[in-house]
N, C-alpha and C. Protein backbone atom coordinates (compact mmCIF):
# COMPACT_ATOMS: atom_id res chain seq x y z
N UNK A 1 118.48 177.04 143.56
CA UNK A 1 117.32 176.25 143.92
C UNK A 1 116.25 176.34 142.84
N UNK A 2 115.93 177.41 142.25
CA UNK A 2 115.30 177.40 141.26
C UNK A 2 115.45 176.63 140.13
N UNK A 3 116.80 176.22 140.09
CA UNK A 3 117.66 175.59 138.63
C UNK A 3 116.58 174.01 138.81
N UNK A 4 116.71 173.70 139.74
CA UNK A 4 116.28 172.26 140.20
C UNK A 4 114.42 172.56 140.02
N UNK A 5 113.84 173.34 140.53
CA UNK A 5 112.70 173.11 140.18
C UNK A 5 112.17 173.27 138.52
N UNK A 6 112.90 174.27 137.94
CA UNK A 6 112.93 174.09 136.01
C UNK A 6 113.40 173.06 135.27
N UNK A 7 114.24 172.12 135.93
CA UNK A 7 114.71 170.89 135.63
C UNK A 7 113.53 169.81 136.49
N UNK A 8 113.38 169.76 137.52
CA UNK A 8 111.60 168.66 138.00
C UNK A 8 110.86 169.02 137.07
N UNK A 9 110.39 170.25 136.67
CA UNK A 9 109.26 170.60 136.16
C UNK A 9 109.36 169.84 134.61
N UNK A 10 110.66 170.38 134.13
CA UNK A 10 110.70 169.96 132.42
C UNK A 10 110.76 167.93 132.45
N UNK A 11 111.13 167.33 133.58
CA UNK A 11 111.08 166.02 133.59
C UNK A 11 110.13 165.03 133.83
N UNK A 12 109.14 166.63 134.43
CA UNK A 12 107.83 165.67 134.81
C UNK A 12 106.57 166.46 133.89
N UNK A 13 106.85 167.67 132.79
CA UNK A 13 106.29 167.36 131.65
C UNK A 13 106.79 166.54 130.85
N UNK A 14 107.89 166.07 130.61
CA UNK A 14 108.58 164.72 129.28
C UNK A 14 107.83 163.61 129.95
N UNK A 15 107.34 163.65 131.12
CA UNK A 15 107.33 162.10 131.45
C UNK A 15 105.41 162.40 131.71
N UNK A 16 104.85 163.24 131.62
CA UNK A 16 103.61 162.97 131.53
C UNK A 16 102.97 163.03 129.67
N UNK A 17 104.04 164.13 129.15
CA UNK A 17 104.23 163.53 127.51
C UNK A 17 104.26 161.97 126.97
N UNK A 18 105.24 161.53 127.89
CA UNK A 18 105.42 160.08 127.34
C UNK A 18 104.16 159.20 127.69
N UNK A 19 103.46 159.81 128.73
CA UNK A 19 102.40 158.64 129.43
C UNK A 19 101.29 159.06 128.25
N UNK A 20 101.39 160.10 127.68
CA UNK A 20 100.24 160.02 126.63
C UNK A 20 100.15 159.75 125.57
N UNK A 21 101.58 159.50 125.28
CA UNK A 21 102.09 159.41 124.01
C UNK A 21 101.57 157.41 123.66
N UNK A 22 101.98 156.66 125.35
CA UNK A 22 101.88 155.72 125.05
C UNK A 22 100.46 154.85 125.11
N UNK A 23 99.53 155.73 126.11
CA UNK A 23 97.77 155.69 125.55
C UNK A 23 97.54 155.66 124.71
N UNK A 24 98.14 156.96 123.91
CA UNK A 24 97.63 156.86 122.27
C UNK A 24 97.95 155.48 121.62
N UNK A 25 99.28 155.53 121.84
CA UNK A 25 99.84 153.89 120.95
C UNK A 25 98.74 152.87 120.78
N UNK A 26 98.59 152.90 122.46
CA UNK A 26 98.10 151.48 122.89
C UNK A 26 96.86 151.80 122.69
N UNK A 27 95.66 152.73 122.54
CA UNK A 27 94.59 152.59 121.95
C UNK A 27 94.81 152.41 120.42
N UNK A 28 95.44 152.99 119.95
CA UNK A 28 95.30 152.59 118.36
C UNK A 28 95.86 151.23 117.92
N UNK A 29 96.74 150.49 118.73
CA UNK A 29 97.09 149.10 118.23
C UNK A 29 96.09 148.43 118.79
N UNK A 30 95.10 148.65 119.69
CA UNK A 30 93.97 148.15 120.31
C UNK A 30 92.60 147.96 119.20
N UNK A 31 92.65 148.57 118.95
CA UNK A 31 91.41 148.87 117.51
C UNK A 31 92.30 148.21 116.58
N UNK A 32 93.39 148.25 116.04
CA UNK A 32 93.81 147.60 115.27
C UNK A 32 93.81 146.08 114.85
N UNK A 33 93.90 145.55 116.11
CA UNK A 33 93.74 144.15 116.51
C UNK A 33 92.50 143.73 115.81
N UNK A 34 91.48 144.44 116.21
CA UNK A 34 90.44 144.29 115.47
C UNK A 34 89.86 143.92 114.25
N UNK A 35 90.80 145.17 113.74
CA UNK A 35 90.78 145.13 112.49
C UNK A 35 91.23 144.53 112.07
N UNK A 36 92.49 143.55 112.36
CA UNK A 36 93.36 142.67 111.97
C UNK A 36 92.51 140.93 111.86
N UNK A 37 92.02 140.76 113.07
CA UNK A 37 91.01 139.72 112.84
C UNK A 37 89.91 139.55 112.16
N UNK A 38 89.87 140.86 111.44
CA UNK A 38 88.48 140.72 110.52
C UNK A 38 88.89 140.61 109.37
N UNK A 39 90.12 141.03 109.36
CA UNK A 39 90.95 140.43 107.99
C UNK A 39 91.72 139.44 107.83
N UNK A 40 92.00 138.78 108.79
CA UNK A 40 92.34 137.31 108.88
C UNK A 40 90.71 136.56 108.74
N UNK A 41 89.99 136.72 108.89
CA UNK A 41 88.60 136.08 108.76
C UNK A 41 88.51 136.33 107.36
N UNK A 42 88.47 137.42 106.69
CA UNK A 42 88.27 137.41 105.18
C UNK A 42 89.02 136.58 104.51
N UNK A 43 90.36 136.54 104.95
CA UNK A 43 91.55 135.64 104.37
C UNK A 43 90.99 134.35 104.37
N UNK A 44 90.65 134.29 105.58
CA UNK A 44 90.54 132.54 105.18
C UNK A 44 89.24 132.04 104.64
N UNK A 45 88.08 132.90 104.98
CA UNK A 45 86.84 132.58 103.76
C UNK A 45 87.17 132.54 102.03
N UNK A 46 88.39 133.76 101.48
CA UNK A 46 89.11 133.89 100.58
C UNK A 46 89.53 132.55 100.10
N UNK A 47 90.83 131.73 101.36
CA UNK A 47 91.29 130.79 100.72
C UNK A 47 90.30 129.86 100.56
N UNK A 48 89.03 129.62 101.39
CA UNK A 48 88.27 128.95 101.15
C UNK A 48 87.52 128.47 99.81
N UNK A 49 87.33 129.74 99.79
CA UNK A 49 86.35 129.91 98.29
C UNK A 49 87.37 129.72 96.89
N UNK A 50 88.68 130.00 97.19
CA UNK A 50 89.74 129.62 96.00
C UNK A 50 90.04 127.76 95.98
N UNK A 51 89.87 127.32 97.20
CA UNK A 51 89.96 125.95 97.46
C UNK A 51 88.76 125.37 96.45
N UNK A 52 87.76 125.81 96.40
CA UNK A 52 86.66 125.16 96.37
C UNK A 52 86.83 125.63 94.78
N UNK A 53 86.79 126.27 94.23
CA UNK A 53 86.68 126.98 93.15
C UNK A 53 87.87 126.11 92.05
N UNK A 54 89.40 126.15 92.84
CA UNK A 54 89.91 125.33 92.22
C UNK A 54 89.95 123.66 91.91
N UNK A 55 89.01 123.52 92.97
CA UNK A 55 88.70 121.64 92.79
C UNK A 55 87.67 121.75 91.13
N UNK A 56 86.65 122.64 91.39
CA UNK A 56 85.75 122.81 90.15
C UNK A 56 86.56 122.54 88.94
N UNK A 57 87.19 123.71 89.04
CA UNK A 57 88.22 123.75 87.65
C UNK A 57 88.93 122.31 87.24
N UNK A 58 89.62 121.56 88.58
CA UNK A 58 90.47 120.21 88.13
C UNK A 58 89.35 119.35 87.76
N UNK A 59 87.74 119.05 88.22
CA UNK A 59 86.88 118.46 87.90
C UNK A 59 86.55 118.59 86.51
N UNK A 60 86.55 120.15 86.43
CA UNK A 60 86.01 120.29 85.39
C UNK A 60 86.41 120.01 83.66
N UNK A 61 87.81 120.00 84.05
CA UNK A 61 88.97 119.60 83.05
C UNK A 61 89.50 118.21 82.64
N UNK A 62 88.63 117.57 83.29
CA UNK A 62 89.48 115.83 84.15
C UNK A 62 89.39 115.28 82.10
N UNK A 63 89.87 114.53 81.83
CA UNK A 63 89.88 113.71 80.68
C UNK A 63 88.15 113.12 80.48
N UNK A 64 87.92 112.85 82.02
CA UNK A 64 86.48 112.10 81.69
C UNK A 64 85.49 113.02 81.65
N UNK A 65 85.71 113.96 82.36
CA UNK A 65 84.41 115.15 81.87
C UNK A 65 84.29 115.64 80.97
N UNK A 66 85.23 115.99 80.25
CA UNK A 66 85.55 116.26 78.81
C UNK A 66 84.88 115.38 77.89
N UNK A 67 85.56 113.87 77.97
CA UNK A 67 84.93 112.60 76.93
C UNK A 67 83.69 112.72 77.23
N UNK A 68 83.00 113.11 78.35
CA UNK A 68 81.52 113.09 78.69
C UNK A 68 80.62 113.88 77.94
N UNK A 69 81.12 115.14 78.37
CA UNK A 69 80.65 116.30 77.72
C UNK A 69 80.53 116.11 76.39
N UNK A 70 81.58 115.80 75.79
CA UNK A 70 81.87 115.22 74.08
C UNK A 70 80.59 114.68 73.40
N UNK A 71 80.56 113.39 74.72
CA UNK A 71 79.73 112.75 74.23
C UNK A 71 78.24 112.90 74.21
N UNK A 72 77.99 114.06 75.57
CA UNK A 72 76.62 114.50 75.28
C UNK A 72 76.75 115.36 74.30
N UNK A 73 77.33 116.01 73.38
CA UNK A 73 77.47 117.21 72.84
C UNK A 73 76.93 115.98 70.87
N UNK A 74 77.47 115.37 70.92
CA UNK A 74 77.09 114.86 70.06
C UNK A 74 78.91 113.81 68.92
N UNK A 75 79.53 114.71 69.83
CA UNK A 75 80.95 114.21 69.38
C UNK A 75 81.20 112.78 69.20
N UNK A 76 81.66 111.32 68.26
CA UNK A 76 81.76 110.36 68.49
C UNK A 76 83.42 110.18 68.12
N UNK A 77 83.89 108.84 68.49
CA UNK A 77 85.20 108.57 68.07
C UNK A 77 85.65 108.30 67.50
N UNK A 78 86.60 108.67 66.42
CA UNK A 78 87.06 107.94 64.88
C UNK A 78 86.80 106.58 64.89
N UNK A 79 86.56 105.88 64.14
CA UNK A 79 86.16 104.28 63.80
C UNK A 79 87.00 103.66 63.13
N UNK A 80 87.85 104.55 62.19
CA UNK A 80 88.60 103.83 61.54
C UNK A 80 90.12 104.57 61.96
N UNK A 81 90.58 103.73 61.74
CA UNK A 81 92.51 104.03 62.67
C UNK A 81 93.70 103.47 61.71
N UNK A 82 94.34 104.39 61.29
CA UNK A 82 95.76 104.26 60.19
C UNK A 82 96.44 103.61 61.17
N UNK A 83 96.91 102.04 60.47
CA UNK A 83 98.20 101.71 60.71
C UNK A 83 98.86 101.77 60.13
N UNK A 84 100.00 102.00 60.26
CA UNK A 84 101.56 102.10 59.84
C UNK A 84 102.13 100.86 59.51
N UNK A 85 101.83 99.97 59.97
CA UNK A 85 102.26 98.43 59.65
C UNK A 85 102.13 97.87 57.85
N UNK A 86 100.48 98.35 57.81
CA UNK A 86 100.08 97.81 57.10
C UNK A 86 100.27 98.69 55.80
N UNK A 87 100.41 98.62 54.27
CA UNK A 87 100.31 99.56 53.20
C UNK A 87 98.73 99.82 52.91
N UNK A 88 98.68 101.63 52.69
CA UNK A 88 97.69 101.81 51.75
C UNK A 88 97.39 101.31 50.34
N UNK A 89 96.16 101.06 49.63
CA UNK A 89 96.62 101.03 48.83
C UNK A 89 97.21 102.22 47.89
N UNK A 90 97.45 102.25 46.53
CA UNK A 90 97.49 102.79 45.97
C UNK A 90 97.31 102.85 44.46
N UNK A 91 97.17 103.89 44.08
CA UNK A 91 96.02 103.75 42.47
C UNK A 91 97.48 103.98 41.71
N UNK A 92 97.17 102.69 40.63
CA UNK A 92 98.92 102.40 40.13
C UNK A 92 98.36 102.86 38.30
N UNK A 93 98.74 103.57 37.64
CA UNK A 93 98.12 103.62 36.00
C UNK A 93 99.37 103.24 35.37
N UNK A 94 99.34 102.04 34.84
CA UNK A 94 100.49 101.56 33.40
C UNK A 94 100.95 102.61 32.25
């Protein structure tokens, strides 16, 4: 008879072990959650600010902002243009 109460006893410390074991769990994935949404919130202010940041850059690069810039900068466009069609001359000495 004794055998049986050292065997209740050891089954109903494993099983009040386990009930604490799984409080703990479940408070710490509880806080976690938390923490998890505050980093999904950073994430997406993140992609935000890379969204925005990378439109700048394609703006900023475009062919016409460039010719713009050029052209406030003081840059103008060749005037005169080699064709290939036509011959240079050339300086001929006898």
């Amino acid at each position: 008879m004794k055998k049986y109460y050292l065997i209740l006893a050891g089954l109903i410390t494993v099983i009040l072990l386990l009930i604490i074991a799984n409080i703990t769990l479940s408070n710490s994935m509880s806080t976690g959650g938390i923490e998890l949404s505050q980093l999904q919130l950073k994430l997406h202010d993140l992609q935000m600010q890379n969204s925005i940041l990378e439109e700048k850059v394609l703006s900023l690069s475009s062919y016409t902002h460039i010719a713009s810039q050029a052209a406030t900068l003081g840059f103008t466009p060749e005037k005169t243009q080699l064709s290939l069609s036509t011959p240079l001359p050339l300086a001929y000495n006898p």
